[in-house]
Every structure is written in structure tokens, then in C-alpha cells.
C-alpha atoms as a PDB file:
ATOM      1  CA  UNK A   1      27.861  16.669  22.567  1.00  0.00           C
ATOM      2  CA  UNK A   2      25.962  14.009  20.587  1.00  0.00           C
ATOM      3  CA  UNK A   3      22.268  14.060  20.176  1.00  0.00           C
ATOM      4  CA  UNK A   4      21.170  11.467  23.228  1.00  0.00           C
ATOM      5  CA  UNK A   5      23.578  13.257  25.704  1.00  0.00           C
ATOM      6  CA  UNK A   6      21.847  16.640  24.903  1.00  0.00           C
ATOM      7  CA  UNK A   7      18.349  15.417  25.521  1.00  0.00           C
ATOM      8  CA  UNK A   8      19.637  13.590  28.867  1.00  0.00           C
ATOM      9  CA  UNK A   9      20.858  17.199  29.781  1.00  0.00           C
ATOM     10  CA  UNK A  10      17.014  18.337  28.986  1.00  0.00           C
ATOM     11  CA  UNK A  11      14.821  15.700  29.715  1.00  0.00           C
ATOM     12  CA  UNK A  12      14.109  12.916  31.859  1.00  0.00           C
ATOM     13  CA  UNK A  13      12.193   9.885  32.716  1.00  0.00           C
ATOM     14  CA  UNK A  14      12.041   6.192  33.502  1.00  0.00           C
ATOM     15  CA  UNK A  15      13.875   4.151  30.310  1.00  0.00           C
ATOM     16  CA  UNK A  16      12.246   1.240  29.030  1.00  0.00           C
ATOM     17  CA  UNK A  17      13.707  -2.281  28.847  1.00  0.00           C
ATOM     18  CA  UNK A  18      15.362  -3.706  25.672  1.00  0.00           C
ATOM     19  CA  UNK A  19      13.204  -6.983  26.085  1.00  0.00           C
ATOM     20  CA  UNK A  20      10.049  -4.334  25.669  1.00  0.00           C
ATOM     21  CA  UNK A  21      11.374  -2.615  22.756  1.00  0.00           C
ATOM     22  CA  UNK A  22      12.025  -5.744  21.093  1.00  0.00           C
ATOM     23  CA  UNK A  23       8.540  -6.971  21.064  1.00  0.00           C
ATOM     24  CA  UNK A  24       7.285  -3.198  20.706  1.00  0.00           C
ATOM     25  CA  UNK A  25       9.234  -3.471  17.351  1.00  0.00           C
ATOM     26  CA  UNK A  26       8.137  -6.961  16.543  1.00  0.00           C
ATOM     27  CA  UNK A  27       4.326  -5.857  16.672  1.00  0.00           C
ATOM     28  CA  UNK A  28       5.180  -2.888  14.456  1.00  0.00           C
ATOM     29  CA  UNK A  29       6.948  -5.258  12.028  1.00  0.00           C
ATOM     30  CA  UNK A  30       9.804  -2.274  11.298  1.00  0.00           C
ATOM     31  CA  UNK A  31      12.481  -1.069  13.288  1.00  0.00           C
ATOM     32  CA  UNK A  32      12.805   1.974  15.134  1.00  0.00           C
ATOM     33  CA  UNK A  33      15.001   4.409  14.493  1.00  0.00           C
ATOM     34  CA  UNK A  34      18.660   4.144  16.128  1.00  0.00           C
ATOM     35  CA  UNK A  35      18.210   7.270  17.727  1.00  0.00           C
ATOM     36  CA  UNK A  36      14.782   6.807  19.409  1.00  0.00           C
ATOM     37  CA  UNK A  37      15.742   3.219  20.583  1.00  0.00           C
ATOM     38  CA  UNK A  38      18.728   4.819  22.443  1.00  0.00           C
ATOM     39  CA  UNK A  39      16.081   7.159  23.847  1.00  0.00           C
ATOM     40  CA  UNK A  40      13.855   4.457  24.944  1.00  0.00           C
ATOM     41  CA  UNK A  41      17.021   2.800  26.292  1.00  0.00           C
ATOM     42  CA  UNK A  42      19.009   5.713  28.546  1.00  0.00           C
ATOM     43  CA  UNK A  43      16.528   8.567  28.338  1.00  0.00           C
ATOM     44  CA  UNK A  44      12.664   7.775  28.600  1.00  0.00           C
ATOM     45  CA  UNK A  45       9.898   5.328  27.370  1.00  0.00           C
ATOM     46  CA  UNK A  46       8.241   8.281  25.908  1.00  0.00           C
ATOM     47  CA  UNK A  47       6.876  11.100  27.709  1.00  0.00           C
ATOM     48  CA  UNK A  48       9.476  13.440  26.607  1.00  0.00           C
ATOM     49  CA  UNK A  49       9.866  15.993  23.749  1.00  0.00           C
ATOM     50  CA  UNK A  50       7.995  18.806  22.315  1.00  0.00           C
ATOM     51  CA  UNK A  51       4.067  18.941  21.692  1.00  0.00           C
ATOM     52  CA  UNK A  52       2.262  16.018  23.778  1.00  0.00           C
ATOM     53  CA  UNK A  53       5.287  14.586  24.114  1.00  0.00           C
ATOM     54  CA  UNK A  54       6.948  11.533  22.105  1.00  0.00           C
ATOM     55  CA  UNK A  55       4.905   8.171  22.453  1.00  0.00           C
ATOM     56  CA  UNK A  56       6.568   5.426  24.213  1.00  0.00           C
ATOM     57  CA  UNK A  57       6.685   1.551  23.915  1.00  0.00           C
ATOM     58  CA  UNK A  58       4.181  -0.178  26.225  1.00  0.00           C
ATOM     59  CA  UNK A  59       3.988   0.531  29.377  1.00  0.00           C
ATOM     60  CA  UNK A  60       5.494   4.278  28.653  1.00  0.00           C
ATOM     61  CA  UNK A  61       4.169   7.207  27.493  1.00  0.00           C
ATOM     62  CA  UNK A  62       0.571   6.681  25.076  1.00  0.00           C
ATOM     63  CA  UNK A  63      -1.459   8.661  23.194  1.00  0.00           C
ATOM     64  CA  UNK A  64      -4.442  10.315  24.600  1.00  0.00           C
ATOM     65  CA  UNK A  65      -6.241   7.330  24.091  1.00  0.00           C
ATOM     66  CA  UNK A  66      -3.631   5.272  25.623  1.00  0.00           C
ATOM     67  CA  UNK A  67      -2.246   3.616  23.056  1.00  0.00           C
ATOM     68  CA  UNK A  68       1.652   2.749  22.617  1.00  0.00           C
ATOM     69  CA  UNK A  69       3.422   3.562  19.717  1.00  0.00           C
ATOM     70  CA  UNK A  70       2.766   0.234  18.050  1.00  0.00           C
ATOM     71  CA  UNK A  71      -0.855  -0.160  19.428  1.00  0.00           C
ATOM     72  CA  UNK A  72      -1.861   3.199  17.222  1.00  0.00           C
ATOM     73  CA  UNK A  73       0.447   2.393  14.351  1.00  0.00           C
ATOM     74  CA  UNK A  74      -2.070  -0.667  14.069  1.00  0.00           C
ATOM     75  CA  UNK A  75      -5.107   1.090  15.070  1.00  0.00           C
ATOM     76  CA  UNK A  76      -4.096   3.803  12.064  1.00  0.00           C
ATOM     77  CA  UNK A  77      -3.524   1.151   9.896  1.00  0.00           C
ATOM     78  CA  UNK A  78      -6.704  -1.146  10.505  1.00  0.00           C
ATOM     79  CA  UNK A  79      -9.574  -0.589   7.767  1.00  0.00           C
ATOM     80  CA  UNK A  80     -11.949   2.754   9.051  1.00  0.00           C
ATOM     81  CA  UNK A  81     -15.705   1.250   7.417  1.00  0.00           C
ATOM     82  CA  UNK A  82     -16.654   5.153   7.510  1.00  0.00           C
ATOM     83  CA  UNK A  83     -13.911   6.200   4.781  1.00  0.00           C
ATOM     84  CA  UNK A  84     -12.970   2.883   3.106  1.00  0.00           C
ATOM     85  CA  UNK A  85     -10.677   5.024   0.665  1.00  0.00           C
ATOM     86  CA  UNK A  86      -8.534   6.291   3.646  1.00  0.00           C
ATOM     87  CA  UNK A  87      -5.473   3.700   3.711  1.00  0.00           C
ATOM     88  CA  UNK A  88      -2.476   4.526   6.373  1.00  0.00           C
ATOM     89  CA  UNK A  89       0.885   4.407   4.374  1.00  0.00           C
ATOM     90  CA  UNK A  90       2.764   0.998   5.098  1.00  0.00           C
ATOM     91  CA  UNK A  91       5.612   1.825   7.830  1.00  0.00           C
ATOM     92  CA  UNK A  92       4.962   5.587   8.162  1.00  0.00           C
ATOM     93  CA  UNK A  93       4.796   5.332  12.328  1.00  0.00           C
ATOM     94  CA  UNK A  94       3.344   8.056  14.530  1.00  0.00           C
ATOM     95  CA  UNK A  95       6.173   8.560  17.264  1.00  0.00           C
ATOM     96  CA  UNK A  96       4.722  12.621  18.498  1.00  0.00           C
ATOM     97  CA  UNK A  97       1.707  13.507  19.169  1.00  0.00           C
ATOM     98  CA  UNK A  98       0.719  17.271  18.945  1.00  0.00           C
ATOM     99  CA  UNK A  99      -3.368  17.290  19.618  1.00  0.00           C
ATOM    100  CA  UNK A 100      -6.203  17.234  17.408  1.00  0.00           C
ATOM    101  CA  UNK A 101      -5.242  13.744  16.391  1.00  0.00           C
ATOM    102  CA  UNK A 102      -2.343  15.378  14.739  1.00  0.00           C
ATOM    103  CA  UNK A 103       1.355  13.590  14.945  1.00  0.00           C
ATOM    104  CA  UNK A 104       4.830  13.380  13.595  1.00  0.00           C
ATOM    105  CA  UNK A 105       5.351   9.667  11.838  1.00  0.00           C
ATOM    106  CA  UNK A 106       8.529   8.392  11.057  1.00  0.00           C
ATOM    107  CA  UNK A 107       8.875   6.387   7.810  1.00  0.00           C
ATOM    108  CA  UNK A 108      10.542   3.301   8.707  1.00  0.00           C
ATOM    109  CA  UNK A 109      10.813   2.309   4.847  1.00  0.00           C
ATOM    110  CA  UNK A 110      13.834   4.386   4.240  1.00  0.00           C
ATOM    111  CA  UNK A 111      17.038   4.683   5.517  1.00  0.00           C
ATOM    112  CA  UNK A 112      17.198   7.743   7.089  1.00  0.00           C
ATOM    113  CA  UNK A 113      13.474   7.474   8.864  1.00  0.00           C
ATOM    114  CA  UNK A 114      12.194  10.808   7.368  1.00  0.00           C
ATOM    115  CA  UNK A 115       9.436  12.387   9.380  1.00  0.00           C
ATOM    116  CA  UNK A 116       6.157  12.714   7.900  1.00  0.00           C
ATOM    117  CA  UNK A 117       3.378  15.284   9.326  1.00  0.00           C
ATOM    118  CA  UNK A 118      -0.205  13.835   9.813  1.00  0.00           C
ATOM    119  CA  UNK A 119      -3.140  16.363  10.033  1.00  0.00           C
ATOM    120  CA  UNK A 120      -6.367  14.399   9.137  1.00  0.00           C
ATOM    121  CA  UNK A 121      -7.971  17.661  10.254  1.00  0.00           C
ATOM    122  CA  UNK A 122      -6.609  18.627   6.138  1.00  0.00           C
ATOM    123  CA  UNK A 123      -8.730  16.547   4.545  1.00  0.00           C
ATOM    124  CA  UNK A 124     -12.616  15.594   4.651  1.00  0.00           C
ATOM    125  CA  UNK A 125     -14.339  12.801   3.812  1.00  0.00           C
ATOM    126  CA  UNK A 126     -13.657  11.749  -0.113  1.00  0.00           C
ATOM    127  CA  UNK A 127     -10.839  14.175  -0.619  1.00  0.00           C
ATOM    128  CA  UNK A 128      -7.354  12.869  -1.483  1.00  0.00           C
ATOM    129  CA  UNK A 129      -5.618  10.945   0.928  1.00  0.00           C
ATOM    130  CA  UNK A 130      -2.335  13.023   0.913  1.00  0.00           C
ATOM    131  CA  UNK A 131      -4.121  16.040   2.185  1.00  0.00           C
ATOM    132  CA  UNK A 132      -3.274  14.458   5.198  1.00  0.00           C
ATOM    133  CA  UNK A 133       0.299  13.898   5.111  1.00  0.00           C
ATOM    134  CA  UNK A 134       3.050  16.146   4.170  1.00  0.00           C
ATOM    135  CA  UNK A 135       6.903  16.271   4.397  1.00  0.00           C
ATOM    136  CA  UNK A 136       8.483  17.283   7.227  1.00  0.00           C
ATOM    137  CA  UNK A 137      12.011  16.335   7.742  1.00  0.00           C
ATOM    138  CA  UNK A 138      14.463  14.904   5.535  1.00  0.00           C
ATOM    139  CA  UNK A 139      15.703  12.363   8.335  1.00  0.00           C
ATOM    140  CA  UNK A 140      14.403  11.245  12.141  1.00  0.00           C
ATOM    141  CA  UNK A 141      18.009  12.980  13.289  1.00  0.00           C
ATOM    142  CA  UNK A 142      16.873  16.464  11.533  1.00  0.00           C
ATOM    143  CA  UNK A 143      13.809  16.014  13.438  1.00  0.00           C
ATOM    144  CA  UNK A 144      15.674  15.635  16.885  1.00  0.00           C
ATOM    145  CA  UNK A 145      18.490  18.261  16.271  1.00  0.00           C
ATOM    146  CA  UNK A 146      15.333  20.884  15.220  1.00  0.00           C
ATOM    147  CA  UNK A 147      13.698  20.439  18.604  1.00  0.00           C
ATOM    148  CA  UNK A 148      17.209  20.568  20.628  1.00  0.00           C
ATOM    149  CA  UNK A 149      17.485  23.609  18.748  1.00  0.00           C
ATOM    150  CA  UNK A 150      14.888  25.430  20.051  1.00  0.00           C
ATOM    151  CA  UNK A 151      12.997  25.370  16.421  1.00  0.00           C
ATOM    152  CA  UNK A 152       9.260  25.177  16.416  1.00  0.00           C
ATOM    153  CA  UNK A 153       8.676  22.387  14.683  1.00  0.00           C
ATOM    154  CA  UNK A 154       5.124  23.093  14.876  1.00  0.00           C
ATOM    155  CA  UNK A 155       5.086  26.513  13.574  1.00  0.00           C
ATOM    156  CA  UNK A 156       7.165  25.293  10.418  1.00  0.00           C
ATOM    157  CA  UNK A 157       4.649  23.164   9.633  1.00  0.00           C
ATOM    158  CA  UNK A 158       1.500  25.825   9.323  1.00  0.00           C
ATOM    159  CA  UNK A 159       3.260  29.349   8.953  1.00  0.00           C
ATOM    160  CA  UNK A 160       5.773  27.896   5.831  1.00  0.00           C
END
């Protein structure tokens, strides 16, 4: 059993359209992983998935705030006038939210979409910027087959 056919045996919602995708992708100027477009396609916009869930295109799943997946991608990315030095990594996409403004980011600049943990609760104010991100899969598939697996991706990230 694939990937996609084991979350449909898990998980379920209302899919989104392609037409949405599309322009979901066009605002975030990269493409979305294979993987989570099929998901957005036979599974769910969003709304699915461990933690608060994975964010969907619009009119799916948001963050807490509301936002889509490409709405907070640019909100992230926009300038913040009360840390000028803090500058969101080109293409790294926040696709699972987990609370405390904490999420799982796919980087859309390689090939295999590795996923990227962001905690800005790691750094303060004039510390390094990479306090804030760290590894966290080698590819957006790992990512997938880790929760399907039962694995706590959380945990991993704070007991390792």
C-alpha cells in the first residue's frame, strides 16, 4: 500500500480542487510536493495529520490565525520592523502546524522537499537566526511515512 492510500485508510476530509492548488502554488511561487498535492487532490485540503493538523490551500484547513498555506508562507516571509535581522529562508514553506507558532516547513528548493522544524520560541531577539530552524527529515516522503508509522515526530524533535 502506497503512501496516499494509507492516509485515505486513516484520514478524511473534503479534497480541494486542482484549479485552487494551482493558484495556491502560483502565490507561493514553488511547487508543492507530489505527495501533498495528491493529498490536497483525493484526501483533504488540510485538516488532517498529526499536531494541529497539516495546513490546507485556501479555503481548507488554516493556521490559527486563518491563514492558508501560502497566505503564512508570505506573512513569514514579509519584513518583521521589530527584528529587522530575522529573514524567513526563501522556499522553506510551513505545511504543519504544532502550537506555539511552531511548524514543520518543507523546503521547496530541493528535490526531495526536506522538512525543516521552526521553533521561534529557540531564539530571542538578536540571537542567530538558525536557532530557529533545524533539520528534520531528509525528504517530505520520510516525513509522511514517520507519521503513518506511528513515530512522534514531535518527540524526535525535543527528546533527541
Amino acid at each position: 500500500m502506497d503512501l496516499i492510500e494509507r492516509i485515505i485508510a486513516k484520514e478524511s476530509g473534503v479534497p480541494a480542487s486542482p484549479e485552487s492548488i494551482r493558484l495556491e502554488e502560483i502565490k507561493l511561487g514553488f511547487p508543492f510536493p507530489p505527495d501533498l498535492k495528491k493529498i490536497y487532490l483525493t484526501v483533504a485540503n488540510g485538516g488532517i495529520g498529526p499536531g494541529y493538523k497539516l495546513l490546507g490551500v485556501k479555503g481548507g484547513h488554516t493556521s490559527d490565525e486563518g491563514d492558508s498555506i501560502a497566505e503564512l508562507y508570505t506573512l513569514l516571509n514579509s519584513a518583521d520592523p521589530e527584528d529587522p535581522e530575522l529573514k524567513w529562508p526563501e522556499g522553506l514553506i510551513p505545511f504543519c502546524h504544532w502550537g506555539c507558532a511552531i511548524y514543520s516547513c518543507f523546503d521547496a528548493t530541493k528535490e526531495e522537499f526536506p522538512v525543516v522544524w521552526y521553533d521561534p520560541n529557540m531564539r530571542e531577539s538578536g540571537e542567530p537566526v538558525e536557532l530557529m530552524f533545524s533539520p528534520h527529515k531528509n525528504a517530505f516522503v520520510d516525513w509522511l511515512a514517520s507519521w503513518l508509522d506511528g513515530k512522534d515526530l514531535w518527540g524526535d524533535r525535543y527528546t533527541s
